[in-house]
C-alpha atoms as a PDB file:
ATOM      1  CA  UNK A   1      30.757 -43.453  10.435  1.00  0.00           C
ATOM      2  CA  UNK A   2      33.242 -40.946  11.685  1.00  0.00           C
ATOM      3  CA  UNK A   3      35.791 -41.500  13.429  1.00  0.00           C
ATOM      4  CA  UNK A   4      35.863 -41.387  17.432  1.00  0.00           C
ATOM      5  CA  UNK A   5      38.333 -40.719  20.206  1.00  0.00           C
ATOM      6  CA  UNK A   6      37.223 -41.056  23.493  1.00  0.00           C
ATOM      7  CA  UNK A   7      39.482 -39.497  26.423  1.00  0.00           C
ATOM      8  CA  UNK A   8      38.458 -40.481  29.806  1.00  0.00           C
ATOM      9  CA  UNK A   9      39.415 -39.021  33.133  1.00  0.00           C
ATOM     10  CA  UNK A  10      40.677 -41.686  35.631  1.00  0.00           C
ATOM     11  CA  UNK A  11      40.194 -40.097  39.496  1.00  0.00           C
ATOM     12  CA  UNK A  12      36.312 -39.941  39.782  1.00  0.00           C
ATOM     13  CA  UNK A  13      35.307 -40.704  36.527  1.00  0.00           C
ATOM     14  CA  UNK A  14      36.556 -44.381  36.121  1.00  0.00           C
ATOM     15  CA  UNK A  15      37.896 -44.986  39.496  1.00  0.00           C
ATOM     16  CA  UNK A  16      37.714 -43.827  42.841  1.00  0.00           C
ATOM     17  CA  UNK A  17      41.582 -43.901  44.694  1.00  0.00           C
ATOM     18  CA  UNK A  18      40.556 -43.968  48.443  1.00  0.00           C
ATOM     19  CA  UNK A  19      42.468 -40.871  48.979  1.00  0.00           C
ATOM     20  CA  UNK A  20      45.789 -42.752  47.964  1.00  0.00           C
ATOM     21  CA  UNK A  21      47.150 -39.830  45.525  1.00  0.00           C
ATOM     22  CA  UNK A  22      46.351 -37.183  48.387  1.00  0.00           C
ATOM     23  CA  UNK A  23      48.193 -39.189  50.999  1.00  0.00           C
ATOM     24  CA  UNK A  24      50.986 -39.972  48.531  1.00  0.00           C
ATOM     25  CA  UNK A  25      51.785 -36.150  48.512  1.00  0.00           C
ATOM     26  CA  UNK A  26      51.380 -35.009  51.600  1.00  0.00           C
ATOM     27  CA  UNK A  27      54.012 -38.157  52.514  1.00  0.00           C
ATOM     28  CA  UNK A  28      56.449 -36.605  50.141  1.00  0.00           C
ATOM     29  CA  UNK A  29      56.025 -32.827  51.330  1.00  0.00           C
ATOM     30  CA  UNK A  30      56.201 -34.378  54.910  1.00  0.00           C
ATOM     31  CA  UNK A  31      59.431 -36.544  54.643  1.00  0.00           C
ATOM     32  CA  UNK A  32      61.225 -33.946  51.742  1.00  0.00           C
ATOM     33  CA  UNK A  33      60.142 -30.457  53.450  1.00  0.00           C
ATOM     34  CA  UNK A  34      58.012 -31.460  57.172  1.00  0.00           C
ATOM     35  CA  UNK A  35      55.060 -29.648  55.385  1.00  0.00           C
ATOM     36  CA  UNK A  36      52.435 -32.305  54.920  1.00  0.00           C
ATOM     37  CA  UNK A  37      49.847 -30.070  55.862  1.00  0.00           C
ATOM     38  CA  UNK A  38      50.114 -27.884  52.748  1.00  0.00           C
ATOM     39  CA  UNK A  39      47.194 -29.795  51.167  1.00  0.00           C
ATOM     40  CA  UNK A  40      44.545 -29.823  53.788  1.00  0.00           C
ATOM     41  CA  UNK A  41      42.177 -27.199  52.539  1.00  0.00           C
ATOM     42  CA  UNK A  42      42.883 -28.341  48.835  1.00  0.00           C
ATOM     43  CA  UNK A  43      40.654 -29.855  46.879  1.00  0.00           C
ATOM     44  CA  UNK A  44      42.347 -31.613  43.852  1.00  0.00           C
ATOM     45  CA  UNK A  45      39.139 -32.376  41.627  1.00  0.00           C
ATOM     46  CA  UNK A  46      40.246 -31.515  38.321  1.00  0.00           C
ATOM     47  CA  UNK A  47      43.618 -30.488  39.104  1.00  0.00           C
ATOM     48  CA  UNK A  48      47.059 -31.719  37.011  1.00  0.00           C
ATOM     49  CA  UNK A  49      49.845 -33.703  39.494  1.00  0.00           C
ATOM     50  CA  UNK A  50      52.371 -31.173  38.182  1.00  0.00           C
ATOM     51  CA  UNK A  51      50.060 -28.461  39.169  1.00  0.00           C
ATOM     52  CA  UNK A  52      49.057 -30.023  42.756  1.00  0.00           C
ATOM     53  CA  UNK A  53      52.937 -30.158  42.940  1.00  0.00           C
ATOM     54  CA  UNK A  54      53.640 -26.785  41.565  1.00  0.00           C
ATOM     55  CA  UNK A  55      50.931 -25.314  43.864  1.00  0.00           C
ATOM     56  CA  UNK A  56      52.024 -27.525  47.237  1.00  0.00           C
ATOM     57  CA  UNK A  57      55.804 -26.121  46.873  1.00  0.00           C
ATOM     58  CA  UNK A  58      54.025 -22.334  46.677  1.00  0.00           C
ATOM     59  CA  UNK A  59      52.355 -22.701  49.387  1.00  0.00           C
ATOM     60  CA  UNK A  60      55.558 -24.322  51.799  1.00  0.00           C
ATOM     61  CA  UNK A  61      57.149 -20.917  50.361  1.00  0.00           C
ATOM     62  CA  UNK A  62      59.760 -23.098  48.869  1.00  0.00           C
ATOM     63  CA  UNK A  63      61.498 -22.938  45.145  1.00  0.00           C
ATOM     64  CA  UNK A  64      58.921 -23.656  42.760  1.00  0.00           C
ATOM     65  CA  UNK A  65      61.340 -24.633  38.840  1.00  0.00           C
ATOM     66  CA  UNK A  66      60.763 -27.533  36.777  1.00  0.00           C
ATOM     67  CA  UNK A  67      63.793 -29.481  38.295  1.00  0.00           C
ATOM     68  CA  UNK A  68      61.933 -29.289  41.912  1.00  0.00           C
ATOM     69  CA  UNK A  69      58.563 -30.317  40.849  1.00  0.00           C
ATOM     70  CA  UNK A  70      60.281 -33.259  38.819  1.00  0.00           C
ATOM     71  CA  UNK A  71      61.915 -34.325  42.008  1.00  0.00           C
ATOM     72  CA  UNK A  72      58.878 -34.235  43.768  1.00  0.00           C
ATOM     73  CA  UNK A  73      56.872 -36.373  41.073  1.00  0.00           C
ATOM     74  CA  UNK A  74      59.479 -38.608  41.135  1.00  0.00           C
ATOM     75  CA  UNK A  75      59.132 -38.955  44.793  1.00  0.00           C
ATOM     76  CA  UNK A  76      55.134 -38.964  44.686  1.00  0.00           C
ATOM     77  CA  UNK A  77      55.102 -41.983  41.907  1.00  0.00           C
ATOM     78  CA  UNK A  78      57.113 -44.192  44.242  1.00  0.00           C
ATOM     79  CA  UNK A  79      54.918 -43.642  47.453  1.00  0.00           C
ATOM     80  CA  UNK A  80      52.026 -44.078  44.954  1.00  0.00           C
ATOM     81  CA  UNK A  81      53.266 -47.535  43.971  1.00  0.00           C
ATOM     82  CA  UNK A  82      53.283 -48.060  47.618  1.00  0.00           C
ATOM     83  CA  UNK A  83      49.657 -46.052  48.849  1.00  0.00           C
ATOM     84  CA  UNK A  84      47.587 -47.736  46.465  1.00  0.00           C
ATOM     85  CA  UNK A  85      47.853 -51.270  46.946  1.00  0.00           C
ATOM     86  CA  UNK A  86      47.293 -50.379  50.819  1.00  0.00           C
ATOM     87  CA  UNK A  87      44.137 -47.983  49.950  1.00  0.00           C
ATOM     88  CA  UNK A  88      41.005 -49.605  51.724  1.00  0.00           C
ATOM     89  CA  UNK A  89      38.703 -47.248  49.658  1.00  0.00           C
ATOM     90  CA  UNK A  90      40.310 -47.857  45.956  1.00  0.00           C
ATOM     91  CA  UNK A  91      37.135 -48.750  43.916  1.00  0.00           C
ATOM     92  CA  UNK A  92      36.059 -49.185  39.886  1.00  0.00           C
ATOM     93  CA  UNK A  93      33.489 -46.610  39.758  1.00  0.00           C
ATOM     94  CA  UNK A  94      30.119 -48.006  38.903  1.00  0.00           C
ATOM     95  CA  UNK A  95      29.508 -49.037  34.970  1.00  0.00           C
ATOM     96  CA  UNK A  96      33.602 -48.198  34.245  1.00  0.00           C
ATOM     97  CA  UNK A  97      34.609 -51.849  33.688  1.00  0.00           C
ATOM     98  CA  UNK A  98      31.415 -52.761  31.764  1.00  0.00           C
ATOM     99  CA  UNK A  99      31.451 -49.535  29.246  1.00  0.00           C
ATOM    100  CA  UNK A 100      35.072 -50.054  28.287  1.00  0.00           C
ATOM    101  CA  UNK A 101      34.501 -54.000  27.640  1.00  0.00           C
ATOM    102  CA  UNK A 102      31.326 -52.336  25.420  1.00  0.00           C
ATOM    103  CA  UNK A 103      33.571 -50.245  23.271  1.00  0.00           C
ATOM    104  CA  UNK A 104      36.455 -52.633  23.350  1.00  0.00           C
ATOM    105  CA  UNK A 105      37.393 -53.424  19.435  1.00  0.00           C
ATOM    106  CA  UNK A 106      34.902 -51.439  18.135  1.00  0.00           C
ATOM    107  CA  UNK A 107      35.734 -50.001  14.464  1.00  0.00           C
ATOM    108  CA  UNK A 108      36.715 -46.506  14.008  1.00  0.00           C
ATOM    109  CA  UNK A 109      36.568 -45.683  17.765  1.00  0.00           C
ATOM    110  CA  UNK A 110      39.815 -45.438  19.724  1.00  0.00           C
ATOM    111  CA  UNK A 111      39.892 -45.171  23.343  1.00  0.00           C
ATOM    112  CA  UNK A 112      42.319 -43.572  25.703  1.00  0.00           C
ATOM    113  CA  UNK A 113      42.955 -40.931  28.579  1.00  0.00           C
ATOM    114  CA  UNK A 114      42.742 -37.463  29.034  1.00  0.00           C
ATOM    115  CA  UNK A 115      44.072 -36.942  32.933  1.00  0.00           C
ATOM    116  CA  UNK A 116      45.862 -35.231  35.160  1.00  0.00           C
ATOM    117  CA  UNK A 117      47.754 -37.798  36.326  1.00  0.00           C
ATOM    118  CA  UNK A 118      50.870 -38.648  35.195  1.00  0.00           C
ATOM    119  CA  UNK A 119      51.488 -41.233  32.861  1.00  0.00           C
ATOM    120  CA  UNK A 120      53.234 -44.064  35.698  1.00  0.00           C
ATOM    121  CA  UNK A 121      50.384 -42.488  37.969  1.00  0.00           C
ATOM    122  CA  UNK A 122      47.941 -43.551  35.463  1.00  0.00           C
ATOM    123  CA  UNK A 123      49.253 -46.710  35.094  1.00  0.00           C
ATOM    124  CA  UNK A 124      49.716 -47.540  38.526  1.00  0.00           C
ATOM    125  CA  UNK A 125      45.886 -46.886  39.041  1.00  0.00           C
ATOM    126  CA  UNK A 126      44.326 -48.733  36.135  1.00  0.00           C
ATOM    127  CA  UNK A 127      46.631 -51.616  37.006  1.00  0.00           C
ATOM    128  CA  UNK A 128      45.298 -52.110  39.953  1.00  0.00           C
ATOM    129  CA  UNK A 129      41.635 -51.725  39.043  1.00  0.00           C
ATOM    130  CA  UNK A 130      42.930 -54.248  35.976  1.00  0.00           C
ATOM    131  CA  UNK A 131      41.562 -51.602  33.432  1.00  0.00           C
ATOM    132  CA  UNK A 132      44.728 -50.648  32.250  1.00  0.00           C
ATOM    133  CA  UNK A 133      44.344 -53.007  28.864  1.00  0.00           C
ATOM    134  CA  UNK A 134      41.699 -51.140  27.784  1.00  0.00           C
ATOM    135  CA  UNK A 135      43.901 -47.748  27.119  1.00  0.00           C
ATOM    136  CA  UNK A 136      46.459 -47.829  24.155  1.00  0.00           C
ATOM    137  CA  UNK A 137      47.247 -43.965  24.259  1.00  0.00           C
ATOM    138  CA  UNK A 138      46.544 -40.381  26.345  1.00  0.00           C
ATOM    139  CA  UNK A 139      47.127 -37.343  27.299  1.00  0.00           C
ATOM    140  CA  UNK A 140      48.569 -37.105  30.771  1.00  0.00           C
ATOM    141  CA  UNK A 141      49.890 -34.636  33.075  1.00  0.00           C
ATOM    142  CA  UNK A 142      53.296 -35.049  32.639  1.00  0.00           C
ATOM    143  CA  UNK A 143      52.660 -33.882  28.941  1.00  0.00           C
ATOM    144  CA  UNK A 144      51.062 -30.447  30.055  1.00  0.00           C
ATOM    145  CA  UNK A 145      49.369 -28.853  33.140  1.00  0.00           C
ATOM    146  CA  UNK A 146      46.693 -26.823  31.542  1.00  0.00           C
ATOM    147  CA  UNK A 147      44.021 -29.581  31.186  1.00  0.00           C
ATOM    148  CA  UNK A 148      43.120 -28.319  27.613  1.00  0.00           C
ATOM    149  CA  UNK A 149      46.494 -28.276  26.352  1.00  0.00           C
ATOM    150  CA  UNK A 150      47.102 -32.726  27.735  1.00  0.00           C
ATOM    151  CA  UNK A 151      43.356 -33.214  26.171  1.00  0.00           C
ATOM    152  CA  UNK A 152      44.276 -32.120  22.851  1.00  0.00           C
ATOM    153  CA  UNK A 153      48.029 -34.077  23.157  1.00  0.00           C
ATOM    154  CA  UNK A 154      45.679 -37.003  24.043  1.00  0.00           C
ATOM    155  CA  UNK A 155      43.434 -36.257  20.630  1.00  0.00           C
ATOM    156  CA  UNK A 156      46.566 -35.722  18.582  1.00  0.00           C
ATOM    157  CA  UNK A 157      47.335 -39.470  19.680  1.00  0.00           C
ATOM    158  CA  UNK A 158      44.130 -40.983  18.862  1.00  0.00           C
ATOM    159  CA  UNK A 159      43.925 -39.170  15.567  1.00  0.00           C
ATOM    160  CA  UNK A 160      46.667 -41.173  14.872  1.00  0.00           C
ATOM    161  CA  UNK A 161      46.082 -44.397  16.600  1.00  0.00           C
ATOM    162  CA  UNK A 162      42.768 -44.502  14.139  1.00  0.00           C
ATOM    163  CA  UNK A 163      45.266 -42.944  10.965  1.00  0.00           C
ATOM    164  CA  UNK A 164      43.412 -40.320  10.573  1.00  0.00           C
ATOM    165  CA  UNK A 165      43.335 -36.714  10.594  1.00  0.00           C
ATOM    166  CA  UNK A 166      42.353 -35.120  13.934  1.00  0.00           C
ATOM    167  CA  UNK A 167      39.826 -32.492  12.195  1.00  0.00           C
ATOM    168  CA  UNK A 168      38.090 -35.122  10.740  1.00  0.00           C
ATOM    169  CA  UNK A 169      37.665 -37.331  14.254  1.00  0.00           C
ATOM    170  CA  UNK A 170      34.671 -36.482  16.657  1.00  0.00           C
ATOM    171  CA  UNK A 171      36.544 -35.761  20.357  1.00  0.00           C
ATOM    172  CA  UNK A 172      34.618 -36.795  23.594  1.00  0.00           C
ATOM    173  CA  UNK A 173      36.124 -35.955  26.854  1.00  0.00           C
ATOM    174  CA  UNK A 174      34.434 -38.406  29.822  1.00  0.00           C
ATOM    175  CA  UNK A 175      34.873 -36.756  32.990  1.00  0.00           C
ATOM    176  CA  UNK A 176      33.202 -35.561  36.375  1.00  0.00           C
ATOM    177  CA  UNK A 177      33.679 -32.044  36.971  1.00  0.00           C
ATOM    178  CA  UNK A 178      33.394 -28.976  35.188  1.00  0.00           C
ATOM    179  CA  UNK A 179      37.249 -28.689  34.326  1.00  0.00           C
ATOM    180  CA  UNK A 180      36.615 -31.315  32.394  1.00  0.00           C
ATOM    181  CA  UNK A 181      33.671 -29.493  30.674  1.00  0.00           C
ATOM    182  CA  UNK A 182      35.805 -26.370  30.230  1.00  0.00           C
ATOM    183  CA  UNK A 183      38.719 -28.641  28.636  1.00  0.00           C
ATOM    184  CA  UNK A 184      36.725 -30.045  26.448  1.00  0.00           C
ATOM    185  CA  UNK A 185      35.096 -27.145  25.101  1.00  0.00           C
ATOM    186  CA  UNK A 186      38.522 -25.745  24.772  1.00  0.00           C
ATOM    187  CA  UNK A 187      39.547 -27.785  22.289  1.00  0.00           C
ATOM    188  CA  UNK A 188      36.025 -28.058  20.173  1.00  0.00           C
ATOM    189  CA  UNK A 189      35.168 -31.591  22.004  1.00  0.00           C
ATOM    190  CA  UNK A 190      31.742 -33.136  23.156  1.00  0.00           C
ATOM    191  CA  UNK A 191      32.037 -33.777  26.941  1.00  0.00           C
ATOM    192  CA  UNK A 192      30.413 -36.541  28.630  1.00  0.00           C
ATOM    193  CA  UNK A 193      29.906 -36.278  32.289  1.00  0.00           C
ATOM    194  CA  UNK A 194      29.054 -38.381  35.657  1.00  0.00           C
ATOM    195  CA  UNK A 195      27.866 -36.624  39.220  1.00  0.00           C
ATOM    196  CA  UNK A 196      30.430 -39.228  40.951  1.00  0.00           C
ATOM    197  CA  UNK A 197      32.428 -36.366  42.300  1.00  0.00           C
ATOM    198  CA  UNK A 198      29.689 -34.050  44.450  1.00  0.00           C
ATOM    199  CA  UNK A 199      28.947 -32.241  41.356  1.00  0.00           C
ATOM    200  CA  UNK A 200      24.770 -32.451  40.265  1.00  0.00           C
ATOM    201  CA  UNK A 201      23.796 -32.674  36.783  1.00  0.00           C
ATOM    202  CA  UNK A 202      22.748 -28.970  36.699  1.00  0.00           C
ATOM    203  CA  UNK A 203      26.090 -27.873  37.888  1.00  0.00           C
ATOM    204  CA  UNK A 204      27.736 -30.014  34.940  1.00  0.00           C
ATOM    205  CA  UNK A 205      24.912 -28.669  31.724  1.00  0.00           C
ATOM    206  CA  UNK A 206      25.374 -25.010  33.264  1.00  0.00           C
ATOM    207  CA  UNK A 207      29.009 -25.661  32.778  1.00  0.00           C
ATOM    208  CA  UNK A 208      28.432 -26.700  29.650  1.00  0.00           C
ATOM    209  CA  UNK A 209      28.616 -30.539  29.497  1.00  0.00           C
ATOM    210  CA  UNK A 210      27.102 -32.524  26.535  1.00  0.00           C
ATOM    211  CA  UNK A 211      25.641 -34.986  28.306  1.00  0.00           C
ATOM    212  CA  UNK A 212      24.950 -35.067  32.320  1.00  0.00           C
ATOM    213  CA  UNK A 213      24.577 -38.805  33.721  1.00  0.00           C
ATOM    214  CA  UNK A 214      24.339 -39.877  37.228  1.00  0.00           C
ATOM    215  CA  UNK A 215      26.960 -42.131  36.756  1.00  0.00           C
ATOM    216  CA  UNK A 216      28.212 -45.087  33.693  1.00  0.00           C
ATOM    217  CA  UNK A 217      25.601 -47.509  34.617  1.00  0.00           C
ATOM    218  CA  UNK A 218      23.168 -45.071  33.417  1.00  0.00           C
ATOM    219  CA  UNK A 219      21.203 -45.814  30.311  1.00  0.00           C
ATOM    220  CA  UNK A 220      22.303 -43.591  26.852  1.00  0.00           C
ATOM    221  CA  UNK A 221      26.145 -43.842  27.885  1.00  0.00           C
ATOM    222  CA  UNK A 222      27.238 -46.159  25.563  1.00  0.00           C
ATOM    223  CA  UNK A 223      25.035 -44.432  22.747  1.00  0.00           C
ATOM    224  CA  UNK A 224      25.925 -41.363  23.597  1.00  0.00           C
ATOM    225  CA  UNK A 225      29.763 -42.649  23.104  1.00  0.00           C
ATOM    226  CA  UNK A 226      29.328 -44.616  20.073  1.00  0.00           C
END
């Protein structure tokens, strides 16, 4: 059998937030800079934190350099802590909790993350959807913001969670848009995606997805992964 790493998104794909990264933001651009309004009109599917950050300080026409955007993740990851506790909307996406119990322990298959988020942002999430067990490695935004380049950190890992080499490992990237299809196919993976994020099934295959499903209840998910 060869070797698997699975990378799974997190916003959309395993677990829906109730809008308590968005808010977390916007609370930090409004109390740092009085600009919460930078992020109306942005839609974050698919997006990196550093790069929402990156992009929100662009827009306020203030200094965008690696010092300010740490500052403001710093900031965000503390009202974060705080938003999603309080989020009346947070939800485990249909199938999530049941797939990862099905691939829990399984030989020569290692599962982690491939996300935007950051890795305490990450954390903070699963915790609280008590999923967080399931994930012993990732790639995460705080390691790059090009999705592609935090995918393949995230494969590198898993390679060597399993001791093995990465070119010998089959990658799939689970995920519900197609920035998650163009990641994967970026660095040579299989992609595995869900229309729990307004995208169909045709826009997902014409972007080049592996697999289309309507979301992880559906049935050929787990053999699909395995």
């Amino acid at each position: 059998m060869t070797p698997a790493i699975l990378l799974f998104d997190i916003d959309g794909t395993l677990l829906h937030a109730g809008g308590a990264g968005r808010r977390a933001v916007a609370r930090v651009f409004g109390e740092r800079f009085a600009r919460r309004e930078v992020f109306d009109d942005v839609r974050f599917h698919g997006m990196t934190d550093r790069a929402i950050v990156r992009g929100g300080l662009a827009r306020a026409g203030l200094a965008v350099d690696e010092a300010a955007i740490d500052a403001v993740c710093a900031a965000y990851l503390a009202a974060l802590a705080d938003e999603v506790p309080r989020s009346d909307g947070f939800r485990i996406m249909p199938g999530a909790a049941a797939l990862l119990d099905a691939l829990a322990g399984r030989s020569g298959l290692a599962v982690g993350l491939g996300t935007g988020n950051l890795r305490e942002g990450a954390r903070i999430k699963l915790e609280h959807a008590r999923l967080y067990h399931h994930f012993r490695f990732g790639g995460f935004g705080c390691d790059a913001e090009d999705r592609a380049a935090l995918l393949r950190v995230g494969a590198e890992r898993g390679a060597r969670h399993l001791g093995a080499g990465l070119g010998d490992c089959r990658i799939v990237v689970i995920g519900d848009t197609p920035k998650d299809v163009a990641a994967a196919s970026a660095i040579g993976a299989e992609s595995l995606t869900v229309e729990t994020s307004g995208f169909t099934a045709a826009d997902l295959r014409a972007a080049g997805a592996t697999w289309a499903f309507p979301d992880l209840t559906a049935d050929g998910v787990l053999a699909a992964l395995t």
